[in-house]
C-alpha atoms as a PDB file:
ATOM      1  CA  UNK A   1       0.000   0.000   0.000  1.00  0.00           C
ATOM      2  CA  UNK A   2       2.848   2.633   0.745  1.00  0.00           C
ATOM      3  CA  UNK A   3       4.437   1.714  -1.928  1.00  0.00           C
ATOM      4  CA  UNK A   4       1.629   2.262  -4.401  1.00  0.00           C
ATOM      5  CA  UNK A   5       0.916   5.122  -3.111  1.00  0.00           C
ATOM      6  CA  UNK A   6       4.577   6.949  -3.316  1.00  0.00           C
ATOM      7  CA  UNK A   7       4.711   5.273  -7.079  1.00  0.00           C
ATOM      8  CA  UNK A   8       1.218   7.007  -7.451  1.00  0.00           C
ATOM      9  CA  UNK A   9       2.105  10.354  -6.194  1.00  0.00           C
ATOM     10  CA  UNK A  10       4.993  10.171  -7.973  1.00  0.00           C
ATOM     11  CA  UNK A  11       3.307   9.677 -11.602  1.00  0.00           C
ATOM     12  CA  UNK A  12       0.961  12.749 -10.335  1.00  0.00           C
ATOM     13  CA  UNK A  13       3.981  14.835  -9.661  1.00  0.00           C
ATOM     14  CA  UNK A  14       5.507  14.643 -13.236  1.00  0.00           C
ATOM     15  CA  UNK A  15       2.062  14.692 -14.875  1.00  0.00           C
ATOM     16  CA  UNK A  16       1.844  18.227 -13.259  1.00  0.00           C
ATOM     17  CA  UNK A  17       5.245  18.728 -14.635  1.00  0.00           C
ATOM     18  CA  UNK A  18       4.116  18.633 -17.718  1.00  0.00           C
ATOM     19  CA  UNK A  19       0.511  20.587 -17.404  1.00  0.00           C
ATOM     20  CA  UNK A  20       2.859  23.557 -15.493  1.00  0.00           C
ATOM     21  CA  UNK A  21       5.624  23.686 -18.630  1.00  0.00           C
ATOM     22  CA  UNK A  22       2.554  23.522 -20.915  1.00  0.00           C
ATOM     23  CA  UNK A  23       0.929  26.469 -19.305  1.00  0.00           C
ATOM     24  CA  UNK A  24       4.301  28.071 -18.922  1.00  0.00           C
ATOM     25  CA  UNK A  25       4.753  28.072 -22.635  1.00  0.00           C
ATOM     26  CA  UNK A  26       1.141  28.761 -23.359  1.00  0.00           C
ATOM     27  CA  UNK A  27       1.199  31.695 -21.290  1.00  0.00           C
ATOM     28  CA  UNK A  28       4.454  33.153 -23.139  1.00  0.00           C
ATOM     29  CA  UNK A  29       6.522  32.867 -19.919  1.00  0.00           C
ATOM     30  CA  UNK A  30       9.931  33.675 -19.758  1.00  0.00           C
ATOM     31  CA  UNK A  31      12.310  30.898 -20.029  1.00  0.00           C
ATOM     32  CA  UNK A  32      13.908  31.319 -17.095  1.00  0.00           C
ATOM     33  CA  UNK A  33      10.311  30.695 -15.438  1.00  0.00           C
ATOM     34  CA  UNK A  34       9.802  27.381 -16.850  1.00  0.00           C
ATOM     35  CA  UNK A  35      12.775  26.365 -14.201  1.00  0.00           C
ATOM     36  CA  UNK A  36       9.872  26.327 -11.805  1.00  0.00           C
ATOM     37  CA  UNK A  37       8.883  22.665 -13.219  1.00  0.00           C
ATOM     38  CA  UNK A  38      11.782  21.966 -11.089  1.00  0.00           C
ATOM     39  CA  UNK A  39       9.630  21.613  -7.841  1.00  0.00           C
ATOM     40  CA  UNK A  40       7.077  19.054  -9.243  1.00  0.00           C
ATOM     41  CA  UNK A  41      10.013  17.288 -11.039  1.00  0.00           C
ATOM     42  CA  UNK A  42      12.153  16.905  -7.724  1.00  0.00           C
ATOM     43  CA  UNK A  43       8.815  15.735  -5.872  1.00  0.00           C
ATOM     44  CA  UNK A  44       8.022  13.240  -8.423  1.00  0.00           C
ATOM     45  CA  UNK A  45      11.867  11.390  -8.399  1.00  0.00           C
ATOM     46  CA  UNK A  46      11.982  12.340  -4.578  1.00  0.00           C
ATOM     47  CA  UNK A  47       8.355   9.710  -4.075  1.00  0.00           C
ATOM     48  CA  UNK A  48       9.720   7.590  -6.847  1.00  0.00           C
ATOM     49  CA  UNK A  49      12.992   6.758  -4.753  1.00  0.00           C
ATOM     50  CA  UNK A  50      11.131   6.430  -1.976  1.00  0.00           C
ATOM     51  CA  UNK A  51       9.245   3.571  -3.627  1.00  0.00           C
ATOM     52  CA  UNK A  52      12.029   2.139  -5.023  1.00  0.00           C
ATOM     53  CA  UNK A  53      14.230   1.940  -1.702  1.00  0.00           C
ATOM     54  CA  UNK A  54      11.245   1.268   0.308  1.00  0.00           C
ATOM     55  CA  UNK A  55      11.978   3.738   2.787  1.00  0.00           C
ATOM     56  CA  UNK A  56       9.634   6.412   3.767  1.00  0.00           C
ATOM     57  CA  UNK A  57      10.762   9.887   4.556  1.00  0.00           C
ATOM     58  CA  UNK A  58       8.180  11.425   6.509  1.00  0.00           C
ATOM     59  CA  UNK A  59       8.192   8.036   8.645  1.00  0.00           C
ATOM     60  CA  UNK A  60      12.224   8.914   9.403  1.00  0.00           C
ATOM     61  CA  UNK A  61      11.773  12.441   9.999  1.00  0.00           C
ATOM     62  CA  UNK A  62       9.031  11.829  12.862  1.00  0.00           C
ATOM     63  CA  UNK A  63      11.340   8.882  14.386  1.00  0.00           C
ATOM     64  CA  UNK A  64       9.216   6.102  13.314  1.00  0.00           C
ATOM     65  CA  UNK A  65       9.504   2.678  11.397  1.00  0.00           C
ATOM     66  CA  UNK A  66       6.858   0.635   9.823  1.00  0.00           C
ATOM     67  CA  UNK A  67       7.252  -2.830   8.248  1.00  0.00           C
ATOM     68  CA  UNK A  68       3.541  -3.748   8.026  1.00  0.00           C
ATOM     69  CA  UNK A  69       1.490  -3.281   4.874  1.00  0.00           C
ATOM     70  CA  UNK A  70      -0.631  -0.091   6.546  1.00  0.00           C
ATOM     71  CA  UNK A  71      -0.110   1.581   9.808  1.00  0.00           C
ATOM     72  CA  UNK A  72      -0.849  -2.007  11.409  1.00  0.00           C
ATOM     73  CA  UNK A  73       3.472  -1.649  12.227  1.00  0.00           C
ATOM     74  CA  UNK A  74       4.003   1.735  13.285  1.00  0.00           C
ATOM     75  CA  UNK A  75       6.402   1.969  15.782  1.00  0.00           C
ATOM     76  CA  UNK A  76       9.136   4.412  17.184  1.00  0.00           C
ATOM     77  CA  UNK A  77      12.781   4.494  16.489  1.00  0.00           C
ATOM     78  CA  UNK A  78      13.959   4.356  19.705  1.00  0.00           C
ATOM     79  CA  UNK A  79      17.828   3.911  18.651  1.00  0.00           C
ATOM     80  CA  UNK A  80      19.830   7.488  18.564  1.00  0.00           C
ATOM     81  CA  UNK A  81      22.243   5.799  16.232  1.00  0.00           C
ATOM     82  CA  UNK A  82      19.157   4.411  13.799  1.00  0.00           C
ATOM     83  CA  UNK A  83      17.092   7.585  13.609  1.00  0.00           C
ATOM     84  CA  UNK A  84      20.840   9.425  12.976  1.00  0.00           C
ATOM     85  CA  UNK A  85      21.179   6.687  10.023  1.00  0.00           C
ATOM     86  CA  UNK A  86      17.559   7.238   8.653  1.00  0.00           C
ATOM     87  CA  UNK A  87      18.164  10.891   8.679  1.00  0.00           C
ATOM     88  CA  UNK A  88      21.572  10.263   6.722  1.00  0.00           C
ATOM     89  CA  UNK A  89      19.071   8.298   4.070  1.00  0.00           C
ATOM     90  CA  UNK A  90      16.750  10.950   4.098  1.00  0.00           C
ATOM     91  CA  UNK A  91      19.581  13.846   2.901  1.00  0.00           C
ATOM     92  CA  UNK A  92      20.744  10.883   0.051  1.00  0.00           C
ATOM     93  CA  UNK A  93      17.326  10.686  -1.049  1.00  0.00           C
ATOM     94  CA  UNK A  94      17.004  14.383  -1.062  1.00  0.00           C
ATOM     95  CA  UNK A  95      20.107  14.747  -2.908  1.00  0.00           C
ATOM     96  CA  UNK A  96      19.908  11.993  -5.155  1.00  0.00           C
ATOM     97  CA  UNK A  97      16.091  13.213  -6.237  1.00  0.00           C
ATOM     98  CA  UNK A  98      17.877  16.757  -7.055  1.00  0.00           C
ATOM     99  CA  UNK A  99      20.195  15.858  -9.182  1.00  0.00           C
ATOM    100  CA  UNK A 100      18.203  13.746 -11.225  1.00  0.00           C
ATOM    101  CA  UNK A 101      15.417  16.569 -11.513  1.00  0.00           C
ATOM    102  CA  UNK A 102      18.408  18.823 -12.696  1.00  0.00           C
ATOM    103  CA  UNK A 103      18.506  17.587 -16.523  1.00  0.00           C
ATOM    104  CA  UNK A 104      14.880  17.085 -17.210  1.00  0.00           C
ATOM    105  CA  UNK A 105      14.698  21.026 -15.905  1.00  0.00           C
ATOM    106  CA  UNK A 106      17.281  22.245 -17.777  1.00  0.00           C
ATOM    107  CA  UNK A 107      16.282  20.398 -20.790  1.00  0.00           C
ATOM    108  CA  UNK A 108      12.544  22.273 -20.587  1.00  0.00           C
ATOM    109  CA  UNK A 109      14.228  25.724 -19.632  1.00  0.00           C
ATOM    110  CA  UNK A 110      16.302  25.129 -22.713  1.00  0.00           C
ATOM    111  CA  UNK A 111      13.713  24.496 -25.138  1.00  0.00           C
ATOM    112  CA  UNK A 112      13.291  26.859 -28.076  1.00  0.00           C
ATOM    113  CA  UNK A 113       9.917  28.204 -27.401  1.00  0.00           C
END
């Protein structure tokens, strides 16, 4: 179920990519505002590697673990040295989600009209 729905969200995330550089454009924008398809472009990678490691940031940031299909296995992270590793996964993912949103951006800013 978590899974499906970060793999969901994530598909929703680029789709609004794509309506935002459409309006961009349709609008007459500026270029240099079409960078803004950044933001739905680093959400959609950011719940896509989510899915794909299996590891939920929002769960990390509140200290929490869950290996249950559901909320059935909530439970708290109760190790210093496990919520300081899940917080080291949570800046990779961040990172990691950045960099690949970088090329799809620049490819859109860069388009010729």
């Amino acid at each position: 179920w978590e899974i499906r729905r970060r793999r969901a969200f994530s598909l929703v995330s680029f789709a609004a990519a794509v309506v935002l550089f459409a309006v961009l454009v349709a609008m007459g924008a500026p270029q240099v505002m079409r960078a803004l398809v950044l933001f739905p472009i680093w959400g959609g990678f950011f719940s896509w590697l989510q899915a794909r490691r299996r590891f939920c940031a929002g769960y990390a940031v509140a200290g929490r673990s869950n290996f249950a299909d559901g909320h059935e296995g909530l439970a708290p992270v109760t190790d210093p040295a496990a919520h300081n590793a899940d917080m080291r996964a949570v800046a990779r993912m961040t990172r990691d989600s950045l960099l690949l949103s970088i090329l799809p951006t620049v490819a859109l800013v860069l388009l010729p009209f």
